[in-house]
PDB file of N, CA and C in Angstrom:
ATOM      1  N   UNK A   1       0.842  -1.185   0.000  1.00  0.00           N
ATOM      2  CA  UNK A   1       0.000   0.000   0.000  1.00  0.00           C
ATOM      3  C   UNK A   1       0.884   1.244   0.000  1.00  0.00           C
ATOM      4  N   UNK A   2       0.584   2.382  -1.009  1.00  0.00           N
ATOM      5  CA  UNK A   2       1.470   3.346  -0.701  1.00  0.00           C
ATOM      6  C   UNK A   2       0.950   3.944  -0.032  1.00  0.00           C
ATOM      7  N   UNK A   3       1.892   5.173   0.851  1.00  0.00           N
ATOM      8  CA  UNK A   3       1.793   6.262   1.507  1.00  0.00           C
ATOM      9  C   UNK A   3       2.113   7.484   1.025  1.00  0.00           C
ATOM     10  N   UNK A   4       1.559   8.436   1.847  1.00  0.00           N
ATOM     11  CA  UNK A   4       1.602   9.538   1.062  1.00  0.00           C
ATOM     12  C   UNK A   4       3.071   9.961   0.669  1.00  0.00           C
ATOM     13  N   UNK A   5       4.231   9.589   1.654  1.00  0.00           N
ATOM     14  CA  UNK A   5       5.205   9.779   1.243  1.00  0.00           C
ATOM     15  C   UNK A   5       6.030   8.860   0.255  1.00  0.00           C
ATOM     16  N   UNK A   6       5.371   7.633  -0.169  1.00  0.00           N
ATOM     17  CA  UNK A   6       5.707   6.785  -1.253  1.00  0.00           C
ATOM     18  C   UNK A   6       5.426   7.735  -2.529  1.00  0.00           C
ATOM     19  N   UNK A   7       3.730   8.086  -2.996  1.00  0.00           N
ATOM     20  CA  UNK A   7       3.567   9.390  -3.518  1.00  0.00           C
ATOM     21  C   UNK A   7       4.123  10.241  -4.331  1.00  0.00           C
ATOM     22  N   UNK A   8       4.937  10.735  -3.187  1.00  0.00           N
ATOM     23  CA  UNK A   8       5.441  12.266  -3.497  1.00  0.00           C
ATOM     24  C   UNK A   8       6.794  12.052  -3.548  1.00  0.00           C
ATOM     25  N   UNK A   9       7.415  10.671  -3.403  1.00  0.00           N
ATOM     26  CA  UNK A   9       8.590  10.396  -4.193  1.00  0.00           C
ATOM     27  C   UNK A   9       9.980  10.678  -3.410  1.00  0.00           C
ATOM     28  N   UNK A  10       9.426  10.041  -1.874  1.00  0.00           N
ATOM     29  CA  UNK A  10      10.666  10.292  -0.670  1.00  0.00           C
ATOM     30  C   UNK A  10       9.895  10.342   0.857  1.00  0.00           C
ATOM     31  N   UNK A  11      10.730  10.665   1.875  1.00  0.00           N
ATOM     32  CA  UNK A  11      10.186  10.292   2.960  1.00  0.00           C
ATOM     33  C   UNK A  11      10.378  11.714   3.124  1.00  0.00           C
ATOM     34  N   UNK A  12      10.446  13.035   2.801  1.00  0.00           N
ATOM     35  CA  UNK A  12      10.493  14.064   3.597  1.00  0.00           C
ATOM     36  C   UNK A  12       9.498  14.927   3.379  1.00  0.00           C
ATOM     37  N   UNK A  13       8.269  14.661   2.473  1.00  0.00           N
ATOM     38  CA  UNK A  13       6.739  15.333   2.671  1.00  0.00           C
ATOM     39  C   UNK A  13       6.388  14.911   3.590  1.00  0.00           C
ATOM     40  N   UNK A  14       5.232  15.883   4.103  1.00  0.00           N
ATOM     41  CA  UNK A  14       4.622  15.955   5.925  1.00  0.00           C
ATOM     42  C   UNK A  14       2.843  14.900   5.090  1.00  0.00           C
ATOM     43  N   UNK A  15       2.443  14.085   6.421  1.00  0.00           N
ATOM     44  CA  UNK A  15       1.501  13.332   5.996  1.00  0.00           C
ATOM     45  C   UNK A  15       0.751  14.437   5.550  1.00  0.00           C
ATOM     46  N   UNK A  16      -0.425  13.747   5.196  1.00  0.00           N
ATOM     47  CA  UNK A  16      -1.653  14.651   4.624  1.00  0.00           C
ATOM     48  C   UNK A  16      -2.583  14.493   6.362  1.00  0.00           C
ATOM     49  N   UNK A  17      -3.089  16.099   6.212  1.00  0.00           N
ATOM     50  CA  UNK A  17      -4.008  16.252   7.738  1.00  0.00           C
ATOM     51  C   UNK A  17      -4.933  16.544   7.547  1.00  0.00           C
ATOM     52  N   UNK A  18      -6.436  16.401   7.874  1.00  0.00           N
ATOM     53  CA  UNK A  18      -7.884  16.147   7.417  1.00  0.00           C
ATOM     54  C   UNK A  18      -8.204  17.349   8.942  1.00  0.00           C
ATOM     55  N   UNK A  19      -8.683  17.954   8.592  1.00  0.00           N
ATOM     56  CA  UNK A  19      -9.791  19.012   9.387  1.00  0.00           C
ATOM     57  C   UNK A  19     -11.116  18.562   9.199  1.00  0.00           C
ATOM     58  N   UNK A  20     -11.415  17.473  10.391  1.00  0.00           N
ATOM     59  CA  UNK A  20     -13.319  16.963  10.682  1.00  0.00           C
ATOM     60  C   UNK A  20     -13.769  17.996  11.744  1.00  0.00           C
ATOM     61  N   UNK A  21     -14.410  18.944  11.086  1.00  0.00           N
ATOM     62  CA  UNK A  21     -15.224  19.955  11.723  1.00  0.00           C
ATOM     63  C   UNK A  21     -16.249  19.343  12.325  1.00  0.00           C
ATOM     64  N   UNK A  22     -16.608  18.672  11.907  1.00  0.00           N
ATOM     65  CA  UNK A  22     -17.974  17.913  12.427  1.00  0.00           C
ATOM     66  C   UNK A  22     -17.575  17.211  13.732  1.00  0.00           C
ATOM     67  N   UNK A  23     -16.568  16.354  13.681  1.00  0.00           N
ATOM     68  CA  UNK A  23     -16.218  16.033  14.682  1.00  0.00           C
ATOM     69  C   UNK A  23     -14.683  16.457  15.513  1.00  0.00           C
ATOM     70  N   UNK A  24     -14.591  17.797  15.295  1.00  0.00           N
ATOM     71  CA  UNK A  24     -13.909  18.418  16.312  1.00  0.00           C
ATOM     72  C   UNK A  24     -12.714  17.882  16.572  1.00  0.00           C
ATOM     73  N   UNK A  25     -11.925  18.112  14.911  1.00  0.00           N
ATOM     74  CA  UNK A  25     -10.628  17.506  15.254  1.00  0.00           C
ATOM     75  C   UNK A  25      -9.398  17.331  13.805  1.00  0.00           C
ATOM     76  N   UNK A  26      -8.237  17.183  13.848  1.00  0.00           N
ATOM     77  CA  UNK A  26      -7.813  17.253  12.687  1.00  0.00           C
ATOM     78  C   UNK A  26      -7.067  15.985  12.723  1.00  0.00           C
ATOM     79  N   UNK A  27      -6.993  15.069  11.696  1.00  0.00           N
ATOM     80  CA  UNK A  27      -6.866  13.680  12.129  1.00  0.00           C
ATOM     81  C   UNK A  27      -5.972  13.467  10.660  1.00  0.00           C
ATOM     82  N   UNK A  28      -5.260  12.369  10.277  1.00  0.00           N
ATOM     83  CA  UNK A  28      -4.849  11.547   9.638  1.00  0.00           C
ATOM     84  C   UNK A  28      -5.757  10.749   8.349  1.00  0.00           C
ATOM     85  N   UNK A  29      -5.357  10.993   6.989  1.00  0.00           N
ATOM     86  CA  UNK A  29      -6.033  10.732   6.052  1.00  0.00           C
ATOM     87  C   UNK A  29      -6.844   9.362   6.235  1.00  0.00           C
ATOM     88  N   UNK A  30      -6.163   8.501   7.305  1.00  0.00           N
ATOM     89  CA  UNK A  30      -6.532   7.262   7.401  1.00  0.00           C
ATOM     90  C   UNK A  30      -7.208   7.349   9.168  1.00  0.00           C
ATOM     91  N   UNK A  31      -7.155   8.352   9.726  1.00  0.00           N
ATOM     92  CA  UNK A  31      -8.285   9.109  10.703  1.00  0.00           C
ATOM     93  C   UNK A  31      -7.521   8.191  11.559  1.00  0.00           C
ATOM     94  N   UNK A  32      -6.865   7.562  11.677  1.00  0.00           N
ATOM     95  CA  UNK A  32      -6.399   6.488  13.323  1.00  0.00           C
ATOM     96  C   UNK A  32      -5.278   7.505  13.820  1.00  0.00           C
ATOM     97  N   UNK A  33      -4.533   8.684  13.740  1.00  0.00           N
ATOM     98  CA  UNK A  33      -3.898   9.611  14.615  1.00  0.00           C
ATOM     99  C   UNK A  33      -4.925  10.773  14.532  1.00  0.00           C
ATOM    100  N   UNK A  34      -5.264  11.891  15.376  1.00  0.00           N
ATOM    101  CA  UNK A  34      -5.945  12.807  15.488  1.00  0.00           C
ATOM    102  C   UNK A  34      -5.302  13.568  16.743  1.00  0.00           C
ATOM    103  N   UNK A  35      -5.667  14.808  16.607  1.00  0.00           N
ATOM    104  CA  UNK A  35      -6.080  15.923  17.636  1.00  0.00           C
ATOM    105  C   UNK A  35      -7.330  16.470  18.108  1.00  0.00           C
ATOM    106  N   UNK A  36      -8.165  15.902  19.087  1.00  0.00           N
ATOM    107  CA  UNK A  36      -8.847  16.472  19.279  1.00  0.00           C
ATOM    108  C   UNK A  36      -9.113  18.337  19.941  1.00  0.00           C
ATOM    109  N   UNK A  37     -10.369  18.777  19.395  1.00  0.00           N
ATOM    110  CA  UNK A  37     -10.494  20.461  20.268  1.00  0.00           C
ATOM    111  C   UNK A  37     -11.619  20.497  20.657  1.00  0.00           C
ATOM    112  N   UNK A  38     -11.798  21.360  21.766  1.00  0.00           N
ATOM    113  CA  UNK A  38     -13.338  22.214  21.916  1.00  0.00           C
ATOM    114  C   UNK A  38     -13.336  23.529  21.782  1.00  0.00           C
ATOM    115  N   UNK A  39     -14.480  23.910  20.707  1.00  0.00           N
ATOM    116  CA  UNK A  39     -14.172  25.959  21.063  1.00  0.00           C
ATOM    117  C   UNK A  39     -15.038  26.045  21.928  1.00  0.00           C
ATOM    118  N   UNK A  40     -14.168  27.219  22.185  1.00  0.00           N
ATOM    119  CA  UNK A  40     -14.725  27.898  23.628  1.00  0.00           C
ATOM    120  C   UNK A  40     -14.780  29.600  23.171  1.00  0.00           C
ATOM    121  N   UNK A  41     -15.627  30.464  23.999  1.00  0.00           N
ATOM    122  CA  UNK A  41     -15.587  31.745  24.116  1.00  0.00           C
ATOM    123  C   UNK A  41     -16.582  31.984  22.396  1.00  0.00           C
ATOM    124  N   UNK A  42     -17.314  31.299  22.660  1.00  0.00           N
ATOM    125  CA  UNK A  42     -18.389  31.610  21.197  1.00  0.00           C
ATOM    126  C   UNK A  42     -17.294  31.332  20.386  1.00  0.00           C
ATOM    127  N   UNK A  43     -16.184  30.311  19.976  1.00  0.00           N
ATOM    128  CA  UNK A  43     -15.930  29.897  18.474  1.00  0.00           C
ATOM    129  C   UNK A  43     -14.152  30.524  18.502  1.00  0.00           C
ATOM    130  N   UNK A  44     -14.361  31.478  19.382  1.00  0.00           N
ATOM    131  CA  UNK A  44     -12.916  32.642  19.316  1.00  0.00           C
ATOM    132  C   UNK A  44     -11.487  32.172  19.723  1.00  0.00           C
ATOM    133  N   UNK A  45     -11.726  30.767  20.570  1.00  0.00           N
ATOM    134  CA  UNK A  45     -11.054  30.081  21.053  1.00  0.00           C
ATOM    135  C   UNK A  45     -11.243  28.710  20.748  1.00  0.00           C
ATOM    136  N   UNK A  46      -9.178  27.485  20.687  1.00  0.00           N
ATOM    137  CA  UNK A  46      -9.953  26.388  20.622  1.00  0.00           C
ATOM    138  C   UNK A  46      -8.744  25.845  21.484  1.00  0.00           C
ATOM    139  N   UNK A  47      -9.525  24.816  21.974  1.00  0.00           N
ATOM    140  CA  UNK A  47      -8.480  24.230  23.187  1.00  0.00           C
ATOM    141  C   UNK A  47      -8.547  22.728  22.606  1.00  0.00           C
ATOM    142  N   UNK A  48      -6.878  22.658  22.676  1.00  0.00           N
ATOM    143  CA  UNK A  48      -6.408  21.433  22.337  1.00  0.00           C
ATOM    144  C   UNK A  48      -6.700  20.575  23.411  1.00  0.00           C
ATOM    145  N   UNK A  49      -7.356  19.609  23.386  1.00  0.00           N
ATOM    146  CA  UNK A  49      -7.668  18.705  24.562  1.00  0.00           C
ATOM    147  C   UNK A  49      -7.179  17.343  24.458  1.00  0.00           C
ATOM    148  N   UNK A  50      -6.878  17.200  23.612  1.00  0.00           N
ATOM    149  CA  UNK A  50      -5.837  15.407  23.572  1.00  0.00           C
ATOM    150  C   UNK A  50      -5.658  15.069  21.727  1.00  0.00           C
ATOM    151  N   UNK A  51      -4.289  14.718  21.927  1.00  0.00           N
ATOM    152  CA  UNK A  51      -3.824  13.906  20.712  1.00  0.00           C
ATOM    153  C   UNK A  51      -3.090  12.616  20.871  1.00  0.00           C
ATOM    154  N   UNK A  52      -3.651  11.478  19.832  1.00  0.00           N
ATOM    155  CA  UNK A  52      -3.449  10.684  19.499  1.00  0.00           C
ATOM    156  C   UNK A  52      -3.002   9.878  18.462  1.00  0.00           C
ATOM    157  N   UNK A  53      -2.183   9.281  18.645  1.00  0.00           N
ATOM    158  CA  UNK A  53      -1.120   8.581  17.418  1.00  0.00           C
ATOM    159  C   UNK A  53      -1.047   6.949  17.603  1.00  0.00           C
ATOM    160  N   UNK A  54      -1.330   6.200  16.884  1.00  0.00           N
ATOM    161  CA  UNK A  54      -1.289   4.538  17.258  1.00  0.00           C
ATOM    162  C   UNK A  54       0.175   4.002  17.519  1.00  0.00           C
ATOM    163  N   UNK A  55       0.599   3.159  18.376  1.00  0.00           N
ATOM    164  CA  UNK A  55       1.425   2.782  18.250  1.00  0.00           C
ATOM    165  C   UNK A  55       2.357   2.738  17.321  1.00  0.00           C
ATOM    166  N   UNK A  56       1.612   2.167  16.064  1.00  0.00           N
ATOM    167  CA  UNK A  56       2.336   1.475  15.233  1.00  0.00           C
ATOM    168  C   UNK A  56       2.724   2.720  14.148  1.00  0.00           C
ATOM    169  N   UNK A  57       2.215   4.092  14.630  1.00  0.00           N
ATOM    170  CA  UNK A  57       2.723   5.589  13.984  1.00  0.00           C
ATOM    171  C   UNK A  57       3.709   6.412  14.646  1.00  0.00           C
ATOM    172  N   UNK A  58       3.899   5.889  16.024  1.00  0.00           N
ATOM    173  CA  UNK A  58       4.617   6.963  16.582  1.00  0.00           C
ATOM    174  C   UNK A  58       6.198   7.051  16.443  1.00  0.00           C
ATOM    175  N   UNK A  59       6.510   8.054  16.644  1.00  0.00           N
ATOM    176  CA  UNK A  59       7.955   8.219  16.183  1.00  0.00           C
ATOM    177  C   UNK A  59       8.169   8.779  15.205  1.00  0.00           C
ATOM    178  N   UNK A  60       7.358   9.113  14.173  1.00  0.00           N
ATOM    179  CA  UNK A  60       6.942   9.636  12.827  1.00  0.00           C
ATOM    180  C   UNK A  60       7.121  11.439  12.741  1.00  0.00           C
ATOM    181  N   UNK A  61       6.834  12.230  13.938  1.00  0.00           N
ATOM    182  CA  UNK A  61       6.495  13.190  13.804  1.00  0.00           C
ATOM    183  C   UNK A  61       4.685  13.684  13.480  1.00  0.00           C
ATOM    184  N   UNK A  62       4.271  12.196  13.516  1.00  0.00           N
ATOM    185  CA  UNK A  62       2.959  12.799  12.654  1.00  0.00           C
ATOM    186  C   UNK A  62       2.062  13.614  14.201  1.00  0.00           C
ATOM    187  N   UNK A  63       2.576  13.776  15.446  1.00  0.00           N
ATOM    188  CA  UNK A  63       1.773  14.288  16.920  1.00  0.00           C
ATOM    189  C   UNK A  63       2.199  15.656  16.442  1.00  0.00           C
ATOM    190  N   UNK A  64       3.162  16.149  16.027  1.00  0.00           N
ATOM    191  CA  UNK A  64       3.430  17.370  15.422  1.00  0.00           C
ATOM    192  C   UNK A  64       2.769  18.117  14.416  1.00  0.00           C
ATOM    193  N   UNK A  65       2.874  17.288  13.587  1.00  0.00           N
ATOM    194  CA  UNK A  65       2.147  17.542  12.236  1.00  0.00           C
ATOM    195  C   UNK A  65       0.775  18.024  12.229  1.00  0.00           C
ATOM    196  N   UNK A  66       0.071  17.312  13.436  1.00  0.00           N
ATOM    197  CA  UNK A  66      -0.785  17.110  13.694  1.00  0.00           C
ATOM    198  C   UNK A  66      -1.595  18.636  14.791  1.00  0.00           C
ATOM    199  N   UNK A  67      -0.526  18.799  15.261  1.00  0.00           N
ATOM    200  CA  UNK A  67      -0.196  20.489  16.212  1.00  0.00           C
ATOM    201  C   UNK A  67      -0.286  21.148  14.966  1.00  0.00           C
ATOM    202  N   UNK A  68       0.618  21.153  14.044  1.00  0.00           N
ATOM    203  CA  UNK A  68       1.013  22.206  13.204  1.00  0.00           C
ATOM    204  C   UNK A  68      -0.463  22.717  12.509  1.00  0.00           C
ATOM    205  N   UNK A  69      -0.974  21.535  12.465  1.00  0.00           N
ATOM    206  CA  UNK A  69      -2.290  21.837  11.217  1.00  0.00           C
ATOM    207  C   UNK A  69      -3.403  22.468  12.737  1.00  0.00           C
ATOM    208  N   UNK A  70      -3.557  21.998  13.173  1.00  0.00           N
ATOM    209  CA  UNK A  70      -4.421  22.615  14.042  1.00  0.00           C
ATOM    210  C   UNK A  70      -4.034  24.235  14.859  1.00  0.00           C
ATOM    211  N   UNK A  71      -2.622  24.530  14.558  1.00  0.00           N
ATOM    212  CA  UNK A  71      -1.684  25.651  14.530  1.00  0.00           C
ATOM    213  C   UNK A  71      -2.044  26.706  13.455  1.00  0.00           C
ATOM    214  N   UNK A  72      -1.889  26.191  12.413  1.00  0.00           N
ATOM    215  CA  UNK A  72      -2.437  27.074  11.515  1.00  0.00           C
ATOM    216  C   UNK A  72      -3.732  27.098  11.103  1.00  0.00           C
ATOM    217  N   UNK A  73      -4.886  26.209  11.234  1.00  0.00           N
ATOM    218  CA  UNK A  73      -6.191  26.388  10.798  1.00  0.00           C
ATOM    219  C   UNK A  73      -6.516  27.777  12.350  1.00  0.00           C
ATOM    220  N   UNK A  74      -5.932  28.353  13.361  1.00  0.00           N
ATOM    221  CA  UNK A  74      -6.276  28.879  13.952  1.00  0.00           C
ATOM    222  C   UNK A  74      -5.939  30.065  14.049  1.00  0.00           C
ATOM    223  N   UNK A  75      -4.827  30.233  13.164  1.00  0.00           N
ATOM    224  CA  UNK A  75      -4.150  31.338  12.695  1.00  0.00           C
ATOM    225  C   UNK A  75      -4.715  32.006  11.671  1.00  0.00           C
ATOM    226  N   UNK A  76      -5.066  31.058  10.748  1.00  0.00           N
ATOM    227  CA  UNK A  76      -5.750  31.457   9.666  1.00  0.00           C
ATOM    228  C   UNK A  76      -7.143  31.934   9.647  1.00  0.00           C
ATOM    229  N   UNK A  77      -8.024  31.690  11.009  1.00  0.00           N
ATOM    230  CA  UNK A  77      -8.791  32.027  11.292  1.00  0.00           C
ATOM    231  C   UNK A  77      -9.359  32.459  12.750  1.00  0.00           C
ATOM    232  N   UNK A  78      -8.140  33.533  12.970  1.00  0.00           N
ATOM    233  CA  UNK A  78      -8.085  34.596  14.318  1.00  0.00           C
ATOM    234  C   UNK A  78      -8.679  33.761  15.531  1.00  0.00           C
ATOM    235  N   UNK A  79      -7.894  32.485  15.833  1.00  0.00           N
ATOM    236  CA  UNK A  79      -8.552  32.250  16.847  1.00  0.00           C
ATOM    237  C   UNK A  79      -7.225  32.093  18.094  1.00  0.00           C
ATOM    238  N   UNK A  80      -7.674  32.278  18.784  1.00  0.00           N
ATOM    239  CA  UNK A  80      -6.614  31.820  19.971  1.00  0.00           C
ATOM    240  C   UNK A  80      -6.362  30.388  20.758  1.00  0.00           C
ATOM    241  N   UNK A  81      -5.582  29.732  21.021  1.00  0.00           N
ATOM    242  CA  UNK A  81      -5.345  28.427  21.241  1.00  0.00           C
ATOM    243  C   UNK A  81      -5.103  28.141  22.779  1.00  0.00           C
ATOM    244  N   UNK A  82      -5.729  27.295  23.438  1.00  0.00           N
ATOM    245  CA  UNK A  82      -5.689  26.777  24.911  1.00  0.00           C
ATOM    246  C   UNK A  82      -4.420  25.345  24.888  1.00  0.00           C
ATOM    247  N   UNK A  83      -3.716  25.270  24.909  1.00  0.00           N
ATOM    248  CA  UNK A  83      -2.747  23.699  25.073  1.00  0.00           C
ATOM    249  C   UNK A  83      -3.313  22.898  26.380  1.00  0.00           C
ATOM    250  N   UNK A  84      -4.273  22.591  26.256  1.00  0.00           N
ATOM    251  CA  UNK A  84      -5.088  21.523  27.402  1.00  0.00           C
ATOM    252  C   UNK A  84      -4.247  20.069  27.451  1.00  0.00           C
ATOM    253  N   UNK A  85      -4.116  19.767  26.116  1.00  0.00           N
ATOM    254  CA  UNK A  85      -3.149  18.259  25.925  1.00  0.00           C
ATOM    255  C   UNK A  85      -1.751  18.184  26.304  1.00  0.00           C
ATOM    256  N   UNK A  86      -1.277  17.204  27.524  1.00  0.00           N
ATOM    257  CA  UNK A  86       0.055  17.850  27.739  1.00  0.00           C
ATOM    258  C   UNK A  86       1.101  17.453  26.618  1.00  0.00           C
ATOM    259  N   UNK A  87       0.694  16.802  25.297  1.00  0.00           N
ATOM    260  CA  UNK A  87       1.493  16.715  24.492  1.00  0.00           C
ATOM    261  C   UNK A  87       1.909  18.063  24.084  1.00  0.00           C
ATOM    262  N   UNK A  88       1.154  18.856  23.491  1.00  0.00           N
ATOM    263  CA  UNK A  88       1.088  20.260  22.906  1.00  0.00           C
ATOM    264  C   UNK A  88       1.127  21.040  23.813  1.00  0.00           C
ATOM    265  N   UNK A  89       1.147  21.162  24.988  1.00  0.00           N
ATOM    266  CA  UNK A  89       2.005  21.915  26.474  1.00  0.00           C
ATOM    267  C   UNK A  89       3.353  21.912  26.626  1.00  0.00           C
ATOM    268  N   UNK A  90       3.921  20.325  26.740  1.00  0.00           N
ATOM    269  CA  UNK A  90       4.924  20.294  27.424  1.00  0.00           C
ATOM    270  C   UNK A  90       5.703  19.786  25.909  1.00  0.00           C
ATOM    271  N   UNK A  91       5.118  18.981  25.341  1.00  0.00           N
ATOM    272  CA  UNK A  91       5.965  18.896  24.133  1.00  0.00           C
ATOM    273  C   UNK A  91       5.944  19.520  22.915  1.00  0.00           C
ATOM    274  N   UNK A  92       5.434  20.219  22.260  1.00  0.00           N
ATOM    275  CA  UNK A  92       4.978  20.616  21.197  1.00  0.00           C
ATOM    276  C   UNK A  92       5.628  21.920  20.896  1.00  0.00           C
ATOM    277  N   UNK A  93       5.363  22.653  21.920  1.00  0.00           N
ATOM    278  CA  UNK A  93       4.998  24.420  22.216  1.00  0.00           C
ATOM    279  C   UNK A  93       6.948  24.594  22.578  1.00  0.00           C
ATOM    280  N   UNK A  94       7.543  23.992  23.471  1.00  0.00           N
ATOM    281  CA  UNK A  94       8.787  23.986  23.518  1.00  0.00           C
ATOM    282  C   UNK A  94       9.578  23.657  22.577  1.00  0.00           C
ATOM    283  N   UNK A  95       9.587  23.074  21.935  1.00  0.00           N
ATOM    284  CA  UNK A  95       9.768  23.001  20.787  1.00  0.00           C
ATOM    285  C   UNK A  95       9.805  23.868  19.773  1.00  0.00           C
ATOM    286  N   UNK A  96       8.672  24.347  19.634  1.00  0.00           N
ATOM    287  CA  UNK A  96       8.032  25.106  18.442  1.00  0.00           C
ATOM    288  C   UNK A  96       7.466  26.768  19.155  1.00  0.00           C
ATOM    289  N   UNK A  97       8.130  27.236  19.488  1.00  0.00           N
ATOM    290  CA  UNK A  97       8.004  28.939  20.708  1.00  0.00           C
ATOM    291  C   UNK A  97       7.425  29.346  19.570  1.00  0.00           C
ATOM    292  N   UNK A  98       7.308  29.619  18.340  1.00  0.00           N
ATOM    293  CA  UNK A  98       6.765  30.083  17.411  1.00  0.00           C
ATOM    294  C   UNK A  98       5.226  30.363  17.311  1.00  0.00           C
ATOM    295  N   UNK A  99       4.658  29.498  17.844  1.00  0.00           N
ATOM    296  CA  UNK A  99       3.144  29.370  17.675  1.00  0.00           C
ATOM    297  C   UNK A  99       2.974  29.831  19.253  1.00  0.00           C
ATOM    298  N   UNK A 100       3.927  29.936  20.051  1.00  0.00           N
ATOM    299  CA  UNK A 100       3.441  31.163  21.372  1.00  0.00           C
ATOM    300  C   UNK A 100       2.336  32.538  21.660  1.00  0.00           C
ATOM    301  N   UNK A 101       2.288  32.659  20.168  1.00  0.00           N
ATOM    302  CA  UNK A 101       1.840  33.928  20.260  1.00  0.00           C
ATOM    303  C   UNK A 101       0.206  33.934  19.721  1.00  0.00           C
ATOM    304  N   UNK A 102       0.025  32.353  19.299  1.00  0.00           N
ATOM    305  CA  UNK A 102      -1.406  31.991  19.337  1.00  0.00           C
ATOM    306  C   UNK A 102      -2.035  32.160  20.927  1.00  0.00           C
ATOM    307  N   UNK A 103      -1.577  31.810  21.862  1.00  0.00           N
ATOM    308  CA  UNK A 103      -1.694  31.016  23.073  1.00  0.00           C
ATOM    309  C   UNK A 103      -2.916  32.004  23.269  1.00  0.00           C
ATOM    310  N   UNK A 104      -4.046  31.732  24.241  1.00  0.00           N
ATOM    311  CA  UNK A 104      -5.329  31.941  24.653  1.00  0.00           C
ATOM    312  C   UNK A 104      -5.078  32.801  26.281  1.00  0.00           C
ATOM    313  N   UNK A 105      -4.888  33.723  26.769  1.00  0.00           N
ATOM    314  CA  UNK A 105      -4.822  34.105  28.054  1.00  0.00           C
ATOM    315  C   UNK A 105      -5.834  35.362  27.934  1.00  0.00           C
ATOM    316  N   UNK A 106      -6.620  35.057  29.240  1.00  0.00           N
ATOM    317  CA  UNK A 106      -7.524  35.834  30.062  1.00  0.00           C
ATOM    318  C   UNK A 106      -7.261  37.555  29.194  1.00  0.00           C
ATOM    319  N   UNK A 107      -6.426  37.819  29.203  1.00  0.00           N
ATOM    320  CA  UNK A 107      -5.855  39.696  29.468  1.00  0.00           C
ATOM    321  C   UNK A 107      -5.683  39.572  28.175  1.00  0.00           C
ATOM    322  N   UNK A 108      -5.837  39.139  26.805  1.00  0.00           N
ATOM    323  CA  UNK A 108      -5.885  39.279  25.852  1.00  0.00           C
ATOM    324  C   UNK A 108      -7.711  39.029  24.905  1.00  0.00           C
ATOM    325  N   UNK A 109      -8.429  38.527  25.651  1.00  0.00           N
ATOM    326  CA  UNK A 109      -9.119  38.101  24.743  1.00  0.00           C
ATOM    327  C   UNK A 109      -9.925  39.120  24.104  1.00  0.00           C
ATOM    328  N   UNK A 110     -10.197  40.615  24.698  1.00  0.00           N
ATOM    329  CA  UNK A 110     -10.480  41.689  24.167  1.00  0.00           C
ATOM    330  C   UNK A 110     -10.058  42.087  22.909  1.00  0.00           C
ATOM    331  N   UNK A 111      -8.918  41.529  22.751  1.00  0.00           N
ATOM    332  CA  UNK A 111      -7.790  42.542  21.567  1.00  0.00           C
ATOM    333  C   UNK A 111      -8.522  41.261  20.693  1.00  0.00           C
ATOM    334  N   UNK A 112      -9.078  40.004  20.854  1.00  0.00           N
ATOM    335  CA  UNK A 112      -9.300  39.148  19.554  1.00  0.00           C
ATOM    336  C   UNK A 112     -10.257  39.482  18.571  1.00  0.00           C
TER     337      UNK A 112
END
């Protein structure tokens, strides 16, 4: 079976990431890794509340990938981000200080 990075002709394209609005989450073309969210603050906010990767995916980068897309669908649409999941708390965000300036705090939500 190929993969997306069979595909595209090497291992250094990022998987493909699916945004299920419906079900509140941005997941894996084959939907078995995901990030789940809840918005909060009427829509203005979305809090990462747990991500998941199967065993037999991890190590991949795809828990990242998986941040990243849910990183930018929130950027792209002025929202501010809660890191509820301690993946995307303690691992993600250190990592990646870049997407800091999404982050969701009390004393900002006026300016959104």
């Amino acid at each position: 079976m190929a993969t997306a990075d069979d595909v595209a002709g090497g291992g250094s394209s990022a998987p493909k990431i699916v945004w299920n609005e419906a079900k509140h989450k941005f997941e894996s073309e084959d939907k078995k890794a995901y990030i789940d969210y809840v918005l909060r603050e009427n829509g203005k906010v979305m809090d990462l509340v747990h991500t998941y990767v199967p065993s037999s995916k991890r190590g991949l980068g795809l828990a990242s990938h998986l941040c990243v897309a849910a990183f930018n669908h929130a950027k792209a649409n002025s929202i501010s981000v809660i890191p509820t999941c301690s993946y995307v708390s303690d691992t993600f965000l250190p990592k990646n200080p870049s997407w800091n300036s999404l982050l969701y705090s009390p004393e900002t939500k006026s300016s959104i």
